[in-house]
Protein backbone atom coordinates (compact mmCIF):
# COMPACT_ATOMS: atom_id res chain seq x y z
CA UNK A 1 57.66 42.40 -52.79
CA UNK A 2 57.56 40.73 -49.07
CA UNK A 3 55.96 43.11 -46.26
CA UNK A 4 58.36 44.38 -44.39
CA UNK A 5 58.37 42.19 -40.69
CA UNK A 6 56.54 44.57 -38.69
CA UNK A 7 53.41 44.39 -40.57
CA UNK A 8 53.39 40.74 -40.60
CA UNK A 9 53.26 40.93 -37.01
CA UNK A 10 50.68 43.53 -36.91
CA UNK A 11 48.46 40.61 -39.82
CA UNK A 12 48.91 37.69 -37.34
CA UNK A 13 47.82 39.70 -34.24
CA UNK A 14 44.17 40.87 -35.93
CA UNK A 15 43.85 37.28 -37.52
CA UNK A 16 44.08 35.72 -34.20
CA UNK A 17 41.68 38.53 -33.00
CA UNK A 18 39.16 37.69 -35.37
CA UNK A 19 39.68 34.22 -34.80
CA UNK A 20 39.01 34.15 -31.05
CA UNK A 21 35.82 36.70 -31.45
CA UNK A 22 34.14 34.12 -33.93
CA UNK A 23 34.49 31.10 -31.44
CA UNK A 24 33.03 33.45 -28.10
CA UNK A 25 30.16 33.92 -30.90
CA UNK A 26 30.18 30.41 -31.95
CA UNK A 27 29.95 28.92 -28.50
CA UNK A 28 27.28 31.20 -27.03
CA UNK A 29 25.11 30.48 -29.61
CA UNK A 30 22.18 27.22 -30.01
CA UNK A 31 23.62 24.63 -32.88
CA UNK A 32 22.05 21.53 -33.68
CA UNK A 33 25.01 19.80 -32.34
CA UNK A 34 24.06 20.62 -28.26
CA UNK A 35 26.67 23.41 -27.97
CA UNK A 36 27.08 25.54 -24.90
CA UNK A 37 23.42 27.25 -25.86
CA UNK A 38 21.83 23.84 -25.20
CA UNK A 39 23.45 23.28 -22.02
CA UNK A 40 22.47 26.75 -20.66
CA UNK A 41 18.74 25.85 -21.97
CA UNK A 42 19.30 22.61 -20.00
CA UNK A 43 20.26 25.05 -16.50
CA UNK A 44 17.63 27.18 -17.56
CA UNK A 45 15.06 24.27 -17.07
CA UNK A 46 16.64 22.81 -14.16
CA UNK A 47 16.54 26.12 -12.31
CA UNK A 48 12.88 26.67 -12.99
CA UNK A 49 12.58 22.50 -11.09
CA UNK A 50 11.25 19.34 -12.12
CA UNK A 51 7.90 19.68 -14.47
CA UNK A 52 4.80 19.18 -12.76
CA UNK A 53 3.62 15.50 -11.91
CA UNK A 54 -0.07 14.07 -11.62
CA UNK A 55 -0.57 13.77 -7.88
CA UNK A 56 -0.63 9.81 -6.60
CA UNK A 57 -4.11 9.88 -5.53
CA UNK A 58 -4.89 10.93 -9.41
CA UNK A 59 -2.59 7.98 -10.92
CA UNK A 60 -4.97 5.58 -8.51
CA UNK A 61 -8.51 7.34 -9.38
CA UNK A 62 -9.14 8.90 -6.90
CA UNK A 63 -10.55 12.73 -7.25
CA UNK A 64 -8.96 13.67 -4.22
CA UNK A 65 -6.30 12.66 -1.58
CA UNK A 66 -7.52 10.60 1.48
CA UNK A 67 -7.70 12.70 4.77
CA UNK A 68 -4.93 11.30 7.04
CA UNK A 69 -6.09 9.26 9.43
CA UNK A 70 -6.79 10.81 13.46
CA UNK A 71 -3.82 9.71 15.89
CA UNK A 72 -4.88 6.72 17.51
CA UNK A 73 -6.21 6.36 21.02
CA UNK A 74 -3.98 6.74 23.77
CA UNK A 75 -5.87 3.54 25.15
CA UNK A 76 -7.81 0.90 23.34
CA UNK A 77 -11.67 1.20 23.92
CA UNK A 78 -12.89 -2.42 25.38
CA UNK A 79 -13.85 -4.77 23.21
CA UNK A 80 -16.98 -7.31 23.20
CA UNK A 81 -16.53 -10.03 26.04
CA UNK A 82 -17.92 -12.98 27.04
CA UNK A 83 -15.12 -15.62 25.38
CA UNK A 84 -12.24 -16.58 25.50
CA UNK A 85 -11.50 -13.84 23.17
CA UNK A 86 -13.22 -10.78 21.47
CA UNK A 87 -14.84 -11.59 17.92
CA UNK A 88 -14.95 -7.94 16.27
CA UNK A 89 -16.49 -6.92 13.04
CA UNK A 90 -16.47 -3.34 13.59
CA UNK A 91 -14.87 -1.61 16.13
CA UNK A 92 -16.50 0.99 18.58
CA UNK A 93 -15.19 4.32 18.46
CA UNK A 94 -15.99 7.87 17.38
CA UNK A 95 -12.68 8.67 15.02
CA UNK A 96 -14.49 9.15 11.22
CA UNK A 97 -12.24 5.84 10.11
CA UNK A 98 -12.70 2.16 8.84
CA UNK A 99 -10.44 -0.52 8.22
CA UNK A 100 -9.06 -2.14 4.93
CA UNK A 101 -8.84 -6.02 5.38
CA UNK A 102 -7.42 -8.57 2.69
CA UNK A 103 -7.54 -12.18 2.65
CA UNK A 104 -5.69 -15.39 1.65
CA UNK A 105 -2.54 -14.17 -0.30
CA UNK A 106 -3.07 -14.85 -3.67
CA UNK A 107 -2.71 -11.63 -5.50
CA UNK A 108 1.29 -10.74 -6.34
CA UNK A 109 0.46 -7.75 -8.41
CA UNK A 110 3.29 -5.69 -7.75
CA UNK A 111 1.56 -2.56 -8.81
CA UNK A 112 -0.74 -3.16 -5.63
CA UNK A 113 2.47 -2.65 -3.43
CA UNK A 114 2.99 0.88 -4.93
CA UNK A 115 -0.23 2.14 -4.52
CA UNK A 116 -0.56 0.93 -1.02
CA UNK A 117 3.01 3.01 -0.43
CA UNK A 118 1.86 6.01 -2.51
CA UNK A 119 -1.60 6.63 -0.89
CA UNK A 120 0.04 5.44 2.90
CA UNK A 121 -2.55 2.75 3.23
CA UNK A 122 -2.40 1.13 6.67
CA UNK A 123 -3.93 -2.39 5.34
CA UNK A 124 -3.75 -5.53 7.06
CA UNK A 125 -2.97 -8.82 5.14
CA UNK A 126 -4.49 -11.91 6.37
CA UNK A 127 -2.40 -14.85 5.37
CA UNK A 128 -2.87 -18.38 4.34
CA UNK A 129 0.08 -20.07 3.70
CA UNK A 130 -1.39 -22.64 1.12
CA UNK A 131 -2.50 -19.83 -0.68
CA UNK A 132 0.55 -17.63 -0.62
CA UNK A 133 2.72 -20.57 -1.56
CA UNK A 134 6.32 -19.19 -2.64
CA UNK A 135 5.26 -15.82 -2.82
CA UNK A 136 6.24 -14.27 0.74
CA UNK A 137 8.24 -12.09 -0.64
CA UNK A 138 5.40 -9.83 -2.12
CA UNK A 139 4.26 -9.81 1.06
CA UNK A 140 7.33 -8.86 2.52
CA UNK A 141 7.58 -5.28 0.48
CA UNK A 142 4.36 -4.72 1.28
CA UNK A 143 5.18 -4.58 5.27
CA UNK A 144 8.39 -2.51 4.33
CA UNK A 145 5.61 0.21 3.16
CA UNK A 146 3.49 -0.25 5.77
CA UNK A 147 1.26 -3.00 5.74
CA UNK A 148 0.66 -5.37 8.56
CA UNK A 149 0.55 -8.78 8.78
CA UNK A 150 -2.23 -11.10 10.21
CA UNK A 151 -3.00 -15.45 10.53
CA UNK A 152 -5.61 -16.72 8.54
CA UNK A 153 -4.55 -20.24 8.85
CA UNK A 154 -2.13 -22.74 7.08
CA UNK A 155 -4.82 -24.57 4.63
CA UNK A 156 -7.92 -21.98 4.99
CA UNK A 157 -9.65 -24.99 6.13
CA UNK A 158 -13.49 -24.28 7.51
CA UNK A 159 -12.64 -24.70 11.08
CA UNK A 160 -15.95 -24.83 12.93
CA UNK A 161 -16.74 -28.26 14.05
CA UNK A 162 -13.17 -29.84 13.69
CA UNK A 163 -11.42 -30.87 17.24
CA UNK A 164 -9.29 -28.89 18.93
CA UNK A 165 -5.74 -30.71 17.93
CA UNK A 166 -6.54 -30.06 14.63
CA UNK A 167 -7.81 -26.19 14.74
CA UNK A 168 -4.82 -25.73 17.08
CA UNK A 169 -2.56 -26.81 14.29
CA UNK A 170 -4.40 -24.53 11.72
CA UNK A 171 -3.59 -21.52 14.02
CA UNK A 172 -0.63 -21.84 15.46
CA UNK A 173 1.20 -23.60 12.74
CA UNK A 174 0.42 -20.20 10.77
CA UNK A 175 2.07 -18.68 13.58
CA UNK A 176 5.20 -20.39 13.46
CA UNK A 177 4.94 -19.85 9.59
CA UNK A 178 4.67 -16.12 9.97
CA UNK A 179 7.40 -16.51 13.10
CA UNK A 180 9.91 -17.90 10.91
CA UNK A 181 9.09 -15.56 7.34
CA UNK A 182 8.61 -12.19 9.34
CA UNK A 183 9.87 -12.64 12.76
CA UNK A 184 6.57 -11.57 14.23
CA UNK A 185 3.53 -13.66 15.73
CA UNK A 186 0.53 -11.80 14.74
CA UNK A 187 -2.31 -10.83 17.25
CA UNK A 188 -4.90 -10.63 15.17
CA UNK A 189 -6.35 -13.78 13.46
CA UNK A 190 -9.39 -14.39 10.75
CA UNK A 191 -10.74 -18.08 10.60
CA UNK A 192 -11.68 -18.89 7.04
CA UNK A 193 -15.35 -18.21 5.36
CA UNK A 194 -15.78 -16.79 9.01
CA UNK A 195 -16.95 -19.29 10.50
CA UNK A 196 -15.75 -20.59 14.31
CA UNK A 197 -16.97 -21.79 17.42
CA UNK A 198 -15.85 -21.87 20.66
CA UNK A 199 -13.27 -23.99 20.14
CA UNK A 200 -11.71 -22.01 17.38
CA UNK A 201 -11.57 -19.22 20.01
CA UNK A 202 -9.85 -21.47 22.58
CA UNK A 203 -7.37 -22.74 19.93
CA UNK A 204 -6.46 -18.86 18.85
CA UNK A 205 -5.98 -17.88 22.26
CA UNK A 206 -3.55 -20.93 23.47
CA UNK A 207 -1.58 -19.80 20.05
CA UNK A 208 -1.50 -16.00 21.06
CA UNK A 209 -3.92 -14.43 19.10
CA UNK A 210 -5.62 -11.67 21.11
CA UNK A 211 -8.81 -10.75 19.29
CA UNK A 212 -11.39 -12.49 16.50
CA UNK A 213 -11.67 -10.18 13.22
CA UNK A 214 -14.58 -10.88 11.17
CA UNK A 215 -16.21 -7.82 8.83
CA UNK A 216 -19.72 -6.41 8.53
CA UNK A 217 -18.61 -5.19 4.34
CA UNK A 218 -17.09 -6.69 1.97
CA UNK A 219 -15.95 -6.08 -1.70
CA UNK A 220 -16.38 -8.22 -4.01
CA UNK A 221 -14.72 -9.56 -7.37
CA UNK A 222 -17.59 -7.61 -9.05
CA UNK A 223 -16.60 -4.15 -7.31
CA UNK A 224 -20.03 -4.54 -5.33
CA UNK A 225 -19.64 -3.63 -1.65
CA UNK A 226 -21.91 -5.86 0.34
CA UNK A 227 -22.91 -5.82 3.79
CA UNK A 228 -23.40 -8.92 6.75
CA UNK A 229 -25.92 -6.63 8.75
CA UNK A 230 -27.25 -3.05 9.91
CA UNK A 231 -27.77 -0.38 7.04
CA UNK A 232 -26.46 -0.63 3.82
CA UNK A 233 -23.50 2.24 4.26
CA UNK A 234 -20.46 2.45 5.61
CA UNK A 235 -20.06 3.52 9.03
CA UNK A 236 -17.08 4.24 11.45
CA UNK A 237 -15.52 1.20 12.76
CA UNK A 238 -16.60 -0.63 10.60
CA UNK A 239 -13.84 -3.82 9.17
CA UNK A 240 -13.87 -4.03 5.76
CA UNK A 241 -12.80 -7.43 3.89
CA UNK A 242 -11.18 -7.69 0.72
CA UNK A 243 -10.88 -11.26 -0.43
CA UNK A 244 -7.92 -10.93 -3.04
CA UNK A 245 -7.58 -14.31 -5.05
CA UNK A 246 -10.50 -13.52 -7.05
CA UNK A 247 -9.74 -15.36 -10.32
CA UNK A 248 -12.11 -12.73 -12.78
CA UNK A 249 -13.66 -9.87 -12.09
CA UNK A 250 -12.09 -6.37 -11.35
CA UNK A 251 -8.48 -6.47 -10.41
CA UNK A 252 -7.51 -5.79 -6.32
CA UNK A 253 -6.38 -2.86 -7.22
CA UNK A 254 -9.51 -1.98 -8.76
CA UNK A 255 -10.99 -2.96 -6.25
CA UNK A 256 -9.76 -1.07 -3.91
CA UNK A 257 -10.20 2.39 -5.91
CA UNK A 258 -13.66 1.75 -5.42
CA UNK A 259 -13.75 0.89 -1.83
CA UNK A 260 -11.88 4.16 -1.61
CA UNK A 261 -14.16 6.62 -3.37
CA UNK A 262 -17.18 4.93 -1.34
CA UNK A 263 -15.10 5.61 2.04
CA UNK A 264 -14.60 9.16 0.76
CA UNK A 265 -18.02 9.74 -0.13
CA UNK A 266 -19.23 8.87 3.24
CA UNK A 267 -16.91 11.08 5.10
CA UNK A 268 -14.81 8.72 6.09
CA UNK A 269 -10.74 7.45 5.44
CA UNK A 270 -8.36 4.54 6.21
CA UNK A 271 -7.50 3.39 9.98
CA UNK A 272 -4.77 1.48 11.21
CA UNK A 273 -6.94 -1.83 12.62
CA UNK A 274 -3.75 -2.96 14.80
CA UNK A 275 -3.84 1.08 16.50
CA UNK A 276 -7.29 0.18 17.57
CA UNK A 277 -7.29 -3.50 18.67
C-alpha cells in the first residue's frame, strides 16, 4: 500500500533536515583531509602571529646586540698635519666607537653580505681591482646595505719607493675603476702592506683622496687580533683592518664574530669611519 502524498512530503522534508544537520557537523569538525577545522586551526595560529625567531645578533654569535653607534659629530675633529695629507690609524675622539676595515676584495661569501645587513655594520671595503677581478657585483650588494667603498689600488703593488707616474697610476686608475663600477670617487685610500712615502701622499692627493688610513689592530686569518703599537686592547678610535683573502684559516665571517665580541667586551661598538674623516 503507497503512503498517501502528504506523508511523502512530510519523509522528504526531515530527510533533507537530517541531511543538512550532518554536513554543519561534518564541516565544523578536524578530518584528516584539512576540512574547515584545519583552516580555523590555521586562523587560530595566524592570529596569535608569526612563531618566535632567534634574534640576528644570535644567528651571528654574538651574546648580545651591538649598541648603536653615537650620531656623528656635527664637525670633524682635525686630523694629524704636516703632509700633503693626514695618515690616520686611529682617529681622535671621545664617542666609545672603532672602525671595521677590510682589504683587497677577495672574499664573495654571500653570507658575509647578510650579516653585515642584519647587524647594520657600517664597514668600509678597501678595493683592489686585481684582486676583486669580476666580482664587483658582491661588492655592489654590500653598499646597497650599507657598506662603503674605499681605493686600495689597481695591482696592490708596494708603492713606497716607485716614481710618481707610476704610484699616480696605482691611485687614480682605482679611482676611475671605482668611478665607472659605483659612480663614486672614494676619499679615503689605503696603500698596500701600508707602506708609503711622501710621494704616495702627493700622488693620493692629485687623485682626490683626502686622508691616509692605516690601522693600529688587525685580525688575522687565525682569529688573533694583533696590534702595530700602544697597549694591547682596543681603544676608541682606533681603525681596525681586516685583510679578507685569507686562503685558510677562520672564515671573514668568523672573523669578524670575534672582532665583535672583543669590541663588546671592551665597551665599545661599530663607527661609521667616513662620519668621522
Amino acid at each position: 500500500m503507497r503512503p498517501a502524498p502528504g506523508v511523502r512530503a512530510l519523509a522528504a522534508v526531515l530527510t533533507a533536515f537530517v541531511l543538512l544537520a550532518g554536513c554543519a557537523q561534518s564541516a565544523g569538525s578536524v578530518d584528516a583531509r584539512g576540512g574547515t577545522g584545519e583552516r580555523t586551526a590555521q586562523g587560530a595560529r595566524a592570529a596569535a602571529g608569526p612563531a618566535p625567531t632567534a634574534q640576528p645578533y644570535r644567528r651571528w654569535g654574538l651574546t648580545a646586540p651591538l649598541p648603536a653607534p653615537p650620531s656623528p659629530p656635527a664637525r670633524r675633529r682635525p686630523l694629524p698635519g704636516g703632509h700633503p695629507l693626514p695618515v690616520v690609524d686611529r682617529v681622535p675622539t671621545r664617542d666609545k666607537v672603532v672602525f671595521l676595515t677590510y682589504d683587497d676584495g677577495a672574499e664573495k661569501d654571500p653570507r658575509f653580505v647578510d650579516m653585515v645587513r642584519e647587524l647594520r655594520l657600517p664597514v668600509s671595503m678597501f678595493l683592489t681591482d686585481s684582486v676583486v677581478g669580476p666580482g664587483y657585483g658582491h661588492f655592489a650588494r654590500l653598499r646597497s646595505v650599507g657598506a662603503s667603498i674605499q681605493n686600495h689600488t689597481l695591482d696592490h703593488a708596494a708603492l713606497r719607493g716607485l716614481p710618481y707616474a707610476g704610484q699616480r697610476a696605482e691611485i687614480c686608475g682605482q679611482q676611475n675603476k671605482l668611478r665607472a663600477r659605483f659612480g663614486i670617487r672614494p676619499r679615503l685610500f689605503r696603500p698596500p702592506y701600508g707602506t708609503y712615502d711622501t710621494t704616495t701622499l702627493r700622488a693620493a692627493a692629485h687623485c682626490g683622496v683626502t686622508a691616509v688610513v692605516l690601522w693600529r689592530a688587525a685580525m688575522e686569518g687565525d682569529g688573533e687580533l694583533t696590534y702595530a703599537e700602544g697597549p694591547a686592547r682596543l681603544r676608541a678610535g682606533d681603525i681596525v683592518s681586516v685583510p679578507s683573502g685569507e686562503p685558510v684559516g677562520l672564515s671573514l665571517r668568523e672573523r669578524t664574530t670575534r672582532l665583535l665580541r672583543e669590541i663588546q667586551a671592551s665597551g665599545l661598538t661599530v663607527g661609521r669611519l667616513e662620519d668621522y674623516l
